[in-house]
N, C-alpha and C. Protein backbone atom coordinates (compact mmCIF):
# COMPACT_ATOMS: atom_id res chain seq x y z
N UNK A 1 44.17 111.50 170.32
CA UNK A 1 43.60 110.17 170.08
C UNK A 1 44.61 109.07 170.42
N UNK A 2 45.75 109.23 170.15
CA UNK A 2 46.61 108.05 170.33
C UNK A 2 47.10 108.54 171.80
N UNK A 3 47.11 108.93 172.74
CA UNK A 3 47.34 109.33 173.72
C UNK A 3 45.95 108.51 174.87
N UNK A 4 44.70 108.50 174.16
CA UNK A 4 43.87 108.05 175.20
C UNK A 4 43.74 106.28 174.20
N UNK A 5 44.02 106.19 172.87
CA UNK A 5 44.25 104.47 172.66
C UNK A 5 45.23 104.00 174.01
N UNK A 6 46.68 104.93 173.97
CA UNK A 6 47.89 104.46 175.02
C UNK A 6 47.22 104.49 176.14
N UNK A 7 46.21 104.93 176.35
CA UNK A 7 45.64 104.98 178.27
C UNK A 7 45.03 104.05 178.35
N UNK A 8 43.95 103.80 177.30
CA UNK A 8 42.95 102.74 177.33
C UNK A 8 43.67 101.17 177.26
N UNK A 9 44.51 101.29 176.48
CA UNK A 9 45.32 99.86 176.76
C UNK A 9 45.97 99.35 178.13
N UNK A 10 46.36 100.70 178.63
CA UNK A 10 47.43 100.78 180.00
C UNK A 10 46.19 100.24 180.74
N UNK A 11 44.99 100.58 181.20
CA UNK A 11 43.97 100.29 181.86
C UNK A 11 43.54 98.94 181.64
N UNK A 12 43.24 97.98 180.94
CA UNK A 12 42.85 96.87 180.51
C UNK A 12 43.55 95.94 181.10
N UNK A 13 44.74 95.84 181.30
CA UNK A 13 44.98 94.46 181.82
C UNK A 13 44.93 94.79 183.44
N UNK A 14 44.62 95.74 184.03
CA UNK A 14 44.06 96.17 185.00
C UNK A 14 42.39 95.51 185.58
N UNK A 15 42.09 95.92 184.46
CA UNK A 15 40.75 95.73 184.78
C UNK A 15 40.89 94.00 184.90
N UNK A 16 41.32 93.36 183.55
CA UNK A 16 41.43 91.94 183.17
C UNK A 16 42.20 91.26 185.01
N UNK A 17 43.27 91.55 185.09
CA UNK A 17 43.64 91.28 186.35
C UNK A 17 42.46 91.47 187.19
N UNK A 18 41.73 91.93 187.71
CA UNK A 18 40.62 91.60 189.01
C UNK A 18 40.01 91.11 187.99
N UNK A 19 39.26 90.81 186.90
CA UNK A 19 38.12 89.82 186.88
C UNK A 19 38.73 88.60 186.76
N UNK A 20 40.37 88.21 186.37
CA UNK A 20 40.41 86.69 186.63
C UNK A 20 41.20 86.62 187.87
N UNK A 21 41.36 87.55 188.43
CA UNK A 21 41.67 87.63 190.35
C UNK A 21 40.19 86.89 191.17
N UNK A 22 38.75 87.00 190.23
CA UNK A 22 37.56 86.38 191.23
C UNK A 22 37.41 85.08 190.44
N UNK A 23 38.21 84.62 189.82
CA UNK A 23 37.71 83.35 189.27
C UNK A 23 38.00 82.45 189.94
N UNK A 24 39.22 82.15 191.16
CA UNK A 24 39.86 81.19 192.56
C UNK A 24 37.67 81.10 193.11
N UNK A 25 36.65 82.29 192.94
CA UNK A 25 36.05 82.51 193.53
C UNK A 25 34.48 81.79 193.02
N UNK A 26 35.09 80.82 192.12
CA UNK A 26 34.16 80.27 191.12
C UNK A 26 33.11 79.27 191.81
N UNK A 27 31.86 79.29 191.58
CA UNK A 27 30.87 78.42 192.07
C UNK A 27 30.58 76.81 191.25
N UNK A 28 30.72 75.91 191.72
CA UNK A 28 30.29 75.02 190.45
C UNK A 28 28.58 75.21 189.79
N UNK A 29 27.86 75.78 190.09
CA UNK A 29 26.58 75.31 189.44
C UNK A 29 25.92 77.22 190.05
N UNK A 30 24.83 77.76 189.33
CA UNK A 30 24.34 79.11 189.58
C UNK A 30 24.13 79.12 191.30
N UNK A 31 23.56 80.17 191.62
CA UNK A 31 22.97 80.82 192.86
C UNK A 31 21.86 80.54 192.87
N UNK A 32 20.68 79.32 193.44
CA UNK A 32 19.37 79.40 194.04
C UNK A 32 19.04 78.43 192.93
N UNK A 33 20.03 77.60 191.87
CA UNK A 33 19.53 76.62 190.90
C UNK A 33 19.16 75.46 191.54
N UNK A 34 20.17 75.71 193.22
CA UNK A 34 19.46 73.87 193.46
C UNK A 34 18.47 73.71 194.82
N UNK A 35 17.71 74.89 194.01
CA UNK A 35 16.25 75.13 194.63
C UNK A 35 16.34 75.29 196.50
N UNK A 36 17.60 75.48 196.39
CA UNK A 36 17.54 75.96 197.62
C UNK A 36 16.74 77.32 198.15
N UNK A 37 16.33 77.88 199.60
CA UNK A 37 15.65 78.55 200.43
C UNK A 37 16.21 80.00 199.97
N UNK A 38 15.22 80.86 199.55
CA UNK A 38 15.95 82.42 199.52
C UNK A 38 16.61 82.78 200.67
N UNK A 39 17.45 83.80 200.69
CA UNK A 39 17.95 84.15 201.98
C UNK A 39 18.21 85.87 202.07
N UNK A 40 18.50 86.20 202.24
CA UNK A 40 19.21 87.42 202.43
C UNK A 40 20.47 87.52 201.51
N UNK A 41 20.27 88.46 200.79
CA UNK A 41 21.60 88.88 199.93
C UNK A 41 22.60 90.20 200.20
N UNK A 42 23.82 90.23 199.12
CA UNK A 42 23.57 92.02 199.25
C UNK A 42 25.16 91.57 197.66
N UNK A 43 25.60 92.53 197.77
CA UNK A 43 26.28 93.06 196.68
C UNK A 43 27.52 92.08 196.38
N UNK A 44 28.02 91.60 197.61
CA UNK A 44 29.08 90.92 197.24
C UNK A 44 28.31 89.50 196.46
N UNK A 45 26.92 88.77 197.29
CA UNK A 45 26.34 87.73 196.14
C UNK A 45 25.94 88.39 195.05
N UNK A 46 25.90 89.68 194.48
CA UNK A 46 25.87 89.51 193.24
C UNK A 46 26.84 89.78 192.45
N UNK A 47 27.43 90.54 192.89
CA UNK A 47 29.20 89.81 192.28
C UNK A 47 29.46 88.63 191.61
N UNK A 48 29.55 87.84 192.93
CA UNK A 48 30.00 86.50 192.38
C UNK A 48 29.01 85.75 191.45
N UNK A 49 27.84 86.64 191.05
CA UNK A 49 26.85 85.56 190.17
C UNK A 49 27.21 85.39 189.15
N UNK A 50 27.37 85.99 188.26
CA UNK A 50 28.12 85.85 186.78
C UNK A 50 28.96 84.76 187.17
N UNK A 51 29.96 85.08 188.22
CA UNK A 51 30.70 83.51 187.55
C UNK A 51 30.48 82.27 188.28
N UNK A 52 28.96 82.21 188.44
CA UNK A 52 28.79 80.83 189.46
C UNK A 52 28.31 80.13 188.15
N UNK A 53 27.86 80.66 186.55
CA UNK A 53 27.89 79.85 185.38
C UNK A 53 28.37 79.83 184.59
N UNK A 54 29.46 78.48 184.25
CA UNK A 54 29.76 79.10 182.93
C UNK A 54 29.42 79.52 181.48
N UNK A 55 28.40 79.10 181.40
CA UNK A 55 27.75 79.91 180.31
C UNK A 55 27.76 81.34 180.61
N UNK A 56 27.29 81.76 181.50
CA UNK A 56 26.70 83.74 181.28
C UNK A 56 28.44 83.88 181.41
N UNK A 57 29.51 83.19 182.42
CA UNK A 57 30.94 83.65 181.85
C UNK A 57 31.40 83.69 180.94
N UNK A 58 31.49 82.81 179.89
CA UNK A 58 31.84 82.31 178.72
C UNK A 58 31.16 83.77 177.85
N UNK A 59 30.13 83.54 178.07
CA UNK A 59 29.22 84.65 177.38
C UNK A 59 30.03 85.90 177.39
N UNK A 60 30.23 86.61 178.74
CA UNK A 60 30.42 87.98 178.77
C UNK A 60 32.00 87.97 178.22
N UNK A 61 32.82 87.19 178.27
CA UNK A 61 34.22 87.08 178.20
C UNK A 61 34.45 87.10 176.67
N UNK A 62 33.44 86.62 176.18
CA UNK A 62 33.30 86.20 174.55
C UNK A 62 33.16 87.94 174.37
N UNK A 63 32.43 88.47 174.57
CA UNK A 63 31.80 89.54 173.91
C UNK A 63 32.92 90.48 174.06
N UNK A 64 33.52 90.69 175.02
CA UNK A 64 35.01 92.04 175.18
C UNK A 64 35.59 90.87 174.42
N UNK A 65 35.67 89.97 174.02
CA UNK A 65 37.28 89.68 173.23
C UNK A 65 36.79 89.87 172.06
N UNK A 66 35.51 89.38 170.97
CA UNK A 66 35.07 89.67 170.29
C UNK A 66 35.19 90.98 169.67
N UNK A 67 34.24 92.25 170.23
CA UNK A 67 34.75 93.68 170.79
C UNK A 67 35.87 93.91 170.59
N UNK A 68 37.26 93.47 170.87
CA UNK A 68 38.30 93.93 170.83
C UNK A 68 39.20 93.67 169.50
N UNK A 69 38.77 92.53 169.26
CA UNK A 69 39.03 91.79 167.80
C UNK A 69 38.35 92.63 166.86
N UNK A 70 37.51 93.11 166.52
CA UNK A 70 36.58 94.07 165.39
C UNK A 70 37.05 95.43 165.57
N UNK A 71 37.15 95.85 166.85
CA UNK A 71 37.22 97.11 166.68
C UNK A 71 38.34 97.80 165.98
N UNK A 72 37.82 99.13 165.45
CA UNK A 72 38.58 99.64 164.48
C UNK A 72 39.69 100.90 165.38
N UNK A 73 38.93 101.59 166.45
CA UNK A 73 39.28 102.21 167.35
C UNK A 73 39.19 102.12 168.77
N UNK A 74 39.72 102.40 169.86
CA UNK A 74 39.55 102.13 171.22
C UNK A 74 38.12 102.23 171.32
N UNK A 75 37.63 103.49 170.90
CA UNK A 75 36.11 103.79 171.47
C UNK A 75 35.28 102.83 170.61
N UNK A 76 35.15 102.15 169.81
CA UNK A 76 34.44 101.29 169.22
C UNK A 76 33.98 100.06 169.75
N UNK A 77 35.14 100.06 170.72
CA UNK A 77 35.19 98.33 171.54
C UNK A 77 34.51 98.52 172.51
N UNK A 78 33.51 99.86 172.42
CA UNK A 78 32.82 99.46 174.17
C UNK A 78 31.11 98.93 173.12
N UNK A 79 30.81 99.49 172.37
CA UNK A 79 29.57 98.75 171.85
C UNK A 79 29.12 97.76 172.24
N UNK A 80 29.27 96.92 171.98
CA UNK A 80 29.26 95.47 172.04
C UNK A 80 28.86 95.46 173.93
N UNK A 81 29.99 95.54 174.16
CA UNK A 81 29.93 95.12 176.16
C UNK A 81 28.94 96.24 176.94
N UNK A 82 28.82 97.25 176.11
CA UNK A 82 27.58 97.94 176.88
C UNK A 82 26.45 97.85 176.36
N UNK A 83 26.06 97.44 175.13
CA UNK A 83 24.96 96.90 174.57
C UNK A 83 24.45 95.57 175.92
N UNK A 84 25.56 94.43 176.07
CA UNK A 84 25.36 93.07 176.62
C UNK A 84 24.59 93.79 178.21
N UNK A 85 25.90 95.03 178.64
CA UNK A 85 25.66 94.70 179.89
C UNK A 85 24.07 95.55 180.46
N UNK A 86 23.44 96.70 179.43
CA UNK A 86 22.43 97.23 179.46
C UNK A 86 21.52 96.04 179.64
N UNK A 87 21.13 95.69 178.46
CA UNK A 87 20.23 94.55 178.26
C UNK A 87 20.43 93.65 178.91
N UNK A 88 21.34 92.86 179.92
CA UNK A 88 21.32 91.63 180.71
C UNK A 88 20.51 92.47 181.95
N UNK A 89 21.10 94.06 182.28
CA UNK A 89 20.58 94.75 183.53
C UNK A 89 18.70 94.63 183.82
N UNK A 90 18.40 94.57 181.80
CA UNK A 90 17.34 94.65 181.91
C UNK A 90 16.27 93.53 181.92
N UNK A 91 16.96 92.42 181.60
CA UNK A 91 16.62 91.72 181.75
C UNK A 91 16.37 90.68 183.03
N UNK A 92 17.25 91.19 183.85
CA UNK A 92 17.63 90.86 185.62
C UNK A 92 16.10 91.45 186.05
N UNK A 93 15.58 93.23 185.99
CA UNK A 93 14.85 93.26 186.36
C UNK A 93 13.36 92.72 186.17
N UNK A 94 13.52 92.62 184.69
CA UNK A 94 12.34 91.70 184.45
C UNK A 94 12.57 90.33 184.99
N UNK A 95 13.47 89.27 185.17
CA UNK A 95 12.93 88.33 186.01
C UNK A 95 13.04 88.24 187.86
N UNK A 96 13.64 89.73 187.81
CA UNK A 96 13.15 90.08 189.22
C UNK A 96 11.39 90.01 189.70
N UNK A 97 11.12 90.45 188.84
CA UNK A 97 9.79 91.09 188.60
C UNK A 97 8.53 90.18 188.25
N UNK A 98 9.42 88.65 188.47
CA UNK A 98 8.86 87.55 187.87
C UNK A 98 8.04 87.38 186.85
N UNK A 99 8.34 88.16 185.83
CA UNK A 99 7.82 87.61 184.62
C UNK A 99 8.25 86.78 183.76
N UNK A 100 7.45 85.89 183.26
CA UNK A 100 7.83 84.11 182.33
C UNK A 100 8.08 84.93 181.19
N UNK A 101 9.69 84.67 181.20
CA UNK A 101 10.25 84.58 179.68
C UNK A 101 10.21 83.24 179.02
N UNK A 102 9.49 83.00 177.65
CA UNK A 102 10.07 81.05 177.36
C UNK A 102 11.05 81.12 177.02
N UNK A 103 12.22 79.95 176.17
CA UNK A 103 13.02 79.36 175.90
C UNK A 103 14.33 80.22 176.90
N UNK A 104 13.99 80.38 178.46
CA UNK A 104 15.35 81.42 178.32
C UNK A 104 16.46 80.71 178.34
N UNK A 105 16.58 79.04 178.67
CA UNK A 105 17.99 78.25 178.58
C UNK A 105 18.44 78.22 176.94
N UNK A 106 17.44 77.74 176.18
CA UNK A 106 17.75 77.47 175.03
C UNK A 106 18.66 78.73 174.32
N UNK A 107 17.78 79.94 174.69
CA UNK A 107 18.50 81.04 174.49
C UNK A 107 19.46 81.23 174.74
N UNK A 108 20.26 81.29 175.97
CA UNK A 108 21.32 81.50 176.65
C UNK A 108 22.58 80.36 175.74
N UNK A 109 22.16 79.12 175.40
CA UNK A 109 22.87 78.33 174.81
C UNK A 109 23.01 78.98 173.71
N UNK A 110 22.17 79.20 172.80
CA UNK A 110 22.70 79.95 171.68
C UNK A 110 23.00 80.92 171.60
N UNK A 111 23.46 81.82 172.77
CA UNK A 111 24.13 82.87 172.46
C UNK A 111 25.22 82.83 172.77
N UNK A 112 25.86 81.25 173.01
CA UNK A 112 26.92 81.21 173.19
C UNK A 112 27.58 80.21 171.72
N UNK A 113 26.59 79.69 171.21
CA UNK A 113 26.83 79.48 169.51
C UNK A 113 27.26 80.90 169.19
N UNK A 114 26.20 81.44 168.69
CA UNK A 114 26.21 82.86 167.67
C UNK A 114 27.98 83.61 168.33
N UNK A 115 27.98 83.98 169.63
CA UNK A 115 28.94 84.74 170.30
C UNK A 115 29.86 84.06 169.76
N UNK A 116 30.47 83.00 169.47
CA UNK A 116 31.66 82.09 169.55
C UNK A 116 31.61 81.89 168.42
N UNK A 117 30.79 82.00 167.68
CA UNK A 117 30.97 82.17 165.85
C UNK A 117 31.51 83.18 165.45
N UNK A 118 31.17 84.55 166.01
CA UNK A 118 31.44 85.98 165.60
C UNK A 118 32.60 86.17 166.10
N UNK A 119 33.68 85.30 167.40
CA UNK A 119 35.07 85.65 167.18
C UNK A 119 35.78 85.07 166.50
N UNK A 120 34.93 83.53 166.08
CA UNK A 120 36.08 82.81 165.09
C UNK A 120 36.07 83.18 163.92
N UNK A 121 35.11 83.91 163.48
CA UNK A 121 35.01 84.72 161.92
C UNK A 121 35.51 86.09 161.70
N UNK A 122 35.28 86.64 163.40
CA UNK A 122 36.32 88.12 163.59
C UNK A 122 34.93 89.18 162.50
N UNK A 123 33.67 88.73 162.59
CA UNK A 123 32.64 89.43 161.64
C UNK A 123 32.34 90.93 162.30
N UNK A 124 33.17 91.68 161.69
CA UNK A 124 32.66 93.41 161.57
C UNK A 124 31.10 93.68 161.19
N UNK A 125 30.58 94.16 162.71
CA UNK A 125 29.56 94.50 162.47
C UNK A 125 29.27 96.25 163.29
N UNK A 126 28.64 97.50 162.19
CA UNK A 126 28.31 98.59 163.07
C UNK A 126 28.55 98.43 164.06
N UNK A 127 28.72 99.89 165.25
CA UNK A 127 28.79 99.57 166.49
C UNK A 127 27.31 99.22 166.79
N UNK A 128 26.54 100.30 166.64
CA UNK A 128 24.92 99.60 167.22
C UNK A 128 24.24 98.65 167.14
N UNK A 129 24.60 97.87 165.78
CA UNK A 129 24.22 96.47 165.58
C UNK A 129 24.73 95.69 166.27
N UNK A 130 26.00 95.57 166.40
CA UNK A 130 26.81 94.99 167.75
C UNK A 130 26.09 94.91 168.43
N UNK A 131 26.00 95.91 169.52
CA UNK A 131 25.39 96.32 170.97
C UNK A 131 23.56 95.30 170.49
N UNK A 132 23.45 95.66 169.64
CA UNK A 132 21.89 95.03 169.35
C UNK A 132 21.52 93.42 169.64
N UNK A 133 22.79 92.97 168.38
CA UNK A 133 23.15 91.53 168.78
C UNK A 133 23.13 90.84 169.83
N UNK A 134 24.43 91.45 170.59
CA UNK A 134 24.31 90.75 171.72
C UNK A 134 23.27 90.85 172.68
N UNK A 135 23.35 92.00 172.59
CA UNK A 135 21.65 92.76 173.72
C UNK A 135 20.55 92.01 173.90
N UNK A 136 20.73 91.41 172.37
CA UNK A 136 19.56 90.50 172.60
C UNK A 136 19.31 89.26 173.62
N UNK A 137 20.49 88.50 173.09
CA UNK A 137 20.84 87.53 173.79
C UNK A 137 21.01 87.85 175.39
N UNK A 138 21.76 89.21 175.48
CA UNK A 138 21.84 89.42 176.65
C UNK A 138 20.57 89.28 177.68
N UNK A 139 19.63 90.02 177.48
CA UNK A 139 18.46 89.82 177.94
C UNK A 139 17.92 88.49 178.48
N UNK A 140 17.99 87.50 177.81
CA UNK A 140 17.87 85.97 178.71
C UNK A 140 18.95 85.95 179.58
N UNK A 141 20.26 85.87 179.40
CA UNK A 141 21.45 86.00 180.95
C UNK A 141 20.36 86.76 181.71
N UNK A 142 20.05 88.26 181.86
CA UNK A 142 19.45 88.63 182.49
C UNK A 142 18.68 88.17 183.30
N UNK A 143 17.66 87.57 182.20
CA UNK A 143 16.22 87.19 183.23
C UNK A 143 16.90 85.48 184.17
N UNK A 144 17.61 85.24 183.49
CA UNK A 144 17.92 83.93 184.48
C UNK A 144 18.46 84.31 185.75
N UNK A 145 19.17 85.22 185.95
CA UNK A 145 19.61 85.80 186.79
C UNK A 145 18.55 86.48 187.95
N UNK A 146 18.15 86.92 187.19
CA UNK A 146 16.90 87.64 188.14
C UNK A 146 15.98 86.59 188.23
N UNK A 147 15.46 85.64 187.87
CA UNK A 147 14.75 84.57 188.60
C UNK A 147 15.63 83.88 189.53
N UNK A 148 16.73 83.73 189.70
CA UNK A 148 17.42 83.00 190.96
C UNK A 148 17.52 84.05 191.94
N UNK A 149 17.43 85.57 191.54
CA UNK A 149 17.77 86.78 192.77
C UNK A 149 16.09 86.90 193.33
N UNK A 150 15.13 86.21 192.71
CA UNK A 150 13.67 86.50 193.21
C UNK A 150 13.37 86.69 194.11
N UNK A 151 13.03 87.34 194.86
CA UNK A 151 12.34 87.01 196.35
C UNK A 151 13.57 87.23 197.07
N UNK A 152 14.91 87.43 197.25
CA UNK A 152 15.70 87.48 198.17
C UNK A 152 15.50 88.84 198.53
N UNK A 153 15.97 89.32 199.68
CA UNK A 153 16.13 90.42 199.97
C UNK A 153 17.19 91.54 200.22
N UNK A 154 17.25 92.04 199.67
CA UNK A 154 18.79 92.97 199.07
C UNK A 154 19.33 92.52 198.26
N UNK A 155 17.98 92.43 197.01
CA UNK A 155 18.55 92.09 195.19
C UNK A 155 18.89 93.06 194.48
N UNK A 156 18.50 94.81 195.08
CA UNK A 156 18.97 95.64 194.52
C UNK A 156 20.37 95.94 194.13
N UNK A 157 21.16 95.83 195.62
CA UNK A 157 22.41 95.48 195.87
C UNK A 157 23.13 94.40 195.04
N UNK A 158 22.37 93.29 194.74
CA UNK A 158 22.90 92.09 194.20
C UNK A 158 23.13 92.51 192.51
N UNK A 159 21.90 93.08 192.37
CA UNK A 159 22.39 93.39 191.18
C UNK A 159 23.44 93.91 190.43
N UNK A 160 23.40 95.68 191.36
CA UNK A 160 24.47 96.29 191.31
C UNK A 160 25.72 95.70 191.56
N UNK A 161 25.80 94.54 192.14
CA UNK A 161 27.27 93.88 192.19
C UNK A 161 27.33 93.15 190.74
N UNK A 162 26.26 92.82 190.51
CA UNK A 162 26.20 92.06 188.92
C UNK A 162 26.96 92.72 188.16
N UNK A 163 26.07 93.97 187.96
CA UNK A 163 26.53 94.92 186.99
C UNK A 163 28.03 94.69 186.96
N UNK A 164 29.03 94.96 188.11
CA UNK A 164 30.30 95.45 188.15
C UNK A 164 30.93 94.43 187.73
N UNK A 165 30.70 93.16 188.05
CA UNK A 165 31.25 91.47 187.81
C UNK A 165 31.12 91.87 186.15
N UNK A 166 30.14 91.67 185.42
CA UNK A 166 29.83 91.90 183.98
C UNK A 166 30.59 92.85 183.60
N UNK A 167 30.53 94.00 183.83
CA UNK A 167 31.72 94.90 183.81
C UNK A 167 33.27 94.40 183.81
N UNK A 168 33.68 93.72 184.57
CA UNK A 168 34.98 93.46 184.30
C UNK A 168 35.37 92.20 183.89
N UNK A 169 34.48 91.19 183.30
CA UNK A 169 34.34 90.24 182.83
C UNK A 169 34.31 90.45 181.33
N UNK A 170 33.63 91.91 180.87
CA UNK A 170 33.77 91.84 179.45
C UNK A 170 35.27 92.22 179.50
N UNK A 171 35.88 93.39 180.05
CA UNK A 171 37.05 93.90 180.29
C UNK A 171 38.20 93.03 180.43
N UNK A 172 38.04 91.85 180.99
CA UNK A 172 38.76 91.09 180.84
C UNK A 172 38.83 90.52 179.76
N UNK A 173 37.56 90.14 178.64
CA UNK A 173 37.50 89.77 177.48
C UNK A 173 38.32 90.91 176.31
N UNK A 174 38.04 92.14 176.67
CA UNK A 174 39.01 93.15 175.93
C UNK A 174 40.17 93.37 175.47
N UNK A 175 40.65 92.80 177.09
CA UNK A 175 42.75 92.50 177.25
C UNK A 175 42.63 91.31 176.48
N UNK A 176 41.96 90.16 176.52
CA UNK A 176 42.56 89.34 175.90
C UNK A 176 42.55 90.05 174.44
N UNK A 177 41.61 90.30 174.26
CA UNK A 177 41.16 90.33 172.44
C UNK A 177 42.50 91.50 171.72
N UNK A 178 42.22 92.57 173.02
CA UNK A 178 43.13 93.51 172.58
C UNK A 178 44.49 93.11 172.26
N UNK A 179 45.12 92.40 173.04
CA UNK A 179 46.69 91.47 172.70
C UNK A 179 46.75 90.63 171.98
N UNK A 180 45.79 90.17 171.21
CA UNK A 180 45.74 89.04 170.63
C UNK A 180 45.68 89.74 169.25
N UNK A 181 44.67 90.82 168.92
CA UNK A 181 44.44 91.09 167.68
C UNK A 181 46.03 91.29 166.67
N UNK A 182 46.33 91.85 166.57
CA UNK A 182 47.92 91.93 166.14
C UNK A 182 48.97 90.95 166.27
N UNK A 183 48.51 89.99 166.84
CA UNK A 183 49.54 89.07 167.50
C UNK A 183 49.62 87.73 166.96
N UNK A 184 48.41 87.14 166.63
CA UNK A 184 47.74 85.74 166.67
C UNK A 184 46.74 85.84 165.86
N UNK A 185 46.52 85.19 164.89
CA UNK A 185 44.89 84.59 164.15
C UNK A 185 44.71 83.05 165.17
N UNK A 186 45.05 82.49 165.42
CA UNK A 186 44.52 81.00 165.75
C UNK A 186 43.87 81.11 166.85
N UNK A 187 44.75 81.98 167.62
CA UNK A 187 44.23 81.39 169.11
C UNK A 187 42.82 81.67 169.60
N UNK A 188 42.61 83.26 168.75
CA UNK A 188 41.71 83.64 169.04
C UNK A 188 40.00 82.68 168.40
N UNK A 189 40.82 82.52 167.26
CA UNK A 189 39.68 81.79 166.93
C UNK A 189 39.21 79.67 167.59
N UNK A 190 40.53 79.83 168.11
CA UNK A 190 40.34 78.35 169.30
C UNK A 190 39.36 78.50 170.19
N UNK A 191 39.91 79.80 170.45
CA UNK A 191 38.61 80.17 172.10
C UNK A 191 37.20 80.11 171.50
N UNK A 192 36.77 81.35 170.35
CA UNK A 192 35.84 81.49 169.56
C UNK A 192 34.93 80.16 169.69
N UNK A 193 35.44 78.95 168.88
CA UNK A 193 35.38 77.54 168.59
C UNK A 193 34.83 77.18 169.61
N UNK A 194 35.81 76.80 171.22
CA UNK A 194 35.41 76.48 172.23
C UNK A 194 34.10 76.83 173.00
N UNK A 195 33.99 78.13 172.97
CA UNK A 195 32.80 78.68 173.33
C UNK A 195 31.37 78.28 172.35
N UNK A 196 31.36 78.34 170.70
CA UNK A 196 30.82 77.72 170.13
C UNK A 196 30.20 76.06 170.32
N UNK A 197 31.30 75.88 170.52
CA UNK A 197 31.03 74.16 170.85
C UNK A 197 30.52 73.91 172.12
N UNK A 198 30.17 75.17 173.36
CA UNK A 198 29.97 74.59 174.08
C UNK A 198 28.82 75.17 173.96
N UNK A 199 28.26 76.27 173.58
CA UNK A 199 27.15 76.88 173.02
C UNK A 199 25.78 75.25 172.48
N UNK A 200 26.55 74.51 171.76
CA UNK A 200 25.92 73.61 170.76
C UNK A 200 25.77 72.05 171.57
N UNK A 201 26.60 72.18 172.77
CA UNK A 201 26.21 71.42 173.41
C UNK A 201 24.93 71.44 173.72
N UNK A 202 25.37 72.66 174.88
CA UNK A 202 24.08 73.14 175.69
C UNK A 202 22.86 72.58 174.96
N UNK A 203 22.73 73.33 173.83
CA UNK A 203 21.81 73.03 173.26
C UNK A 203 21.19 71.67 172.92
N UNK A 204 22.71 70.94 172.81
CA UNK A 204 21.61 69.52 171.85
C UNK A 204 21.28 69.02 173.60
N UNK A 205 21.97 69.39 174.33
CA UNK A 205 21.47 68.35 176.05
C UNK A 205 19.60 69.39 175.96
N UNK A 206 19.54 70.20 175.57
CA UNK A 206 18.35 70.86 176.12
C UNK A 206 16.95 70.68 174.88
N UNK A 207 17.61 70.10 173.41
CA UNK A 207 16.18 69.18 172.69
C UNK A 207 15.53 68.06 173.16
């Protein structure tokens, strides 16, 4: 056990290194928000989708640091980020699939309240409830996502690049959380805050 904690740590700022290695790669505003013409896609645009907002970034980054902050053991800290990244997957295909989700902005804003509450409180929750939590929320990232991949062609691909971006976006949220837990109470809960507050923005611009 303490032999694969020592591996799993060795790996993390690995992973953390390439997801803030694509952030030079940052979009100001989503993919297909400014109603521009579908086009042809493939894996590398869905890569870069996650971080063409910062909300669904903020989001996934929240959840591995979160994750990493609670957890009691290495294997505990994947809950949470595979709960998010299932349910955002599934939610991609449903607004692939163009079906009307309502409130999905409002949503997305508050799951960046709730997310950014739960690292500044550091709140231990089951692993499956975890994964549940966010899952939920996750699911609107999803479908927003998949309504801007609509109609393009080679969204399958796009996705699957999603997936991997989300993937190392929570991972990057992990290294932080993971170095921080032992290290620091404040900082972590600054970020927490930040993300919160921007969570509550969102929101009051969207009543």
């Amino acid at each position: 056990m303490r032999l694969m904690r020592s591996s799993f740590a060795a790996l993390l700022p690995t992973l953390a290194a390439a997801a803030l290695g694509a952030l030079p790669l940052l979009a100001s505003a989503h993919v297909g928000a400014d109603g521009a013409a579908h086009h042809d896609i493939g894996f590398a645009q869905g890569f870069l989708h996650p971080f063409t907002g910062m909300d669904h970034l903020a989001a996934m980054v929240a959840v591995g640091l979160w994750s990493a902050l609670i957890a009691r053991s290495a294997r505990d800290v994947l809950w949470a980020p595979v709960g998010f990244a299932a349910m955002l997957l599934a939610g991609a295909l449903v607004g692939l699939a163009g079906v009307q989700v309502p409130a999905v902005e409002p949503m997305i804003a508050a799951s960046l309240l709730v997310i950014g509450l739960l690292v500044v409180t550091r709140l231990r929750l089951p692993g499956p409830v975890a994964a549940a939590v966010v899952g939920a929320f996750a699911v609107f990232h999803g479908v927003a996502h998949g309504y801007e991949l609509a109609g393009d062609q080679g969204a399958g691909f796009a996705i699957a690049g999603m997936a991997l971006a989300t993937a190392l976006l929570h991972a990057g949220g992990i290294a932080l959380g993971w170095a921080l837990r032992r290290r620091t109470v404040w900082l972590p809960r600054v970020a927490g805050a930040a993300v919160a507050l921007f969570g509550a923005a969102l929101l009051t611009q969207l009543a």
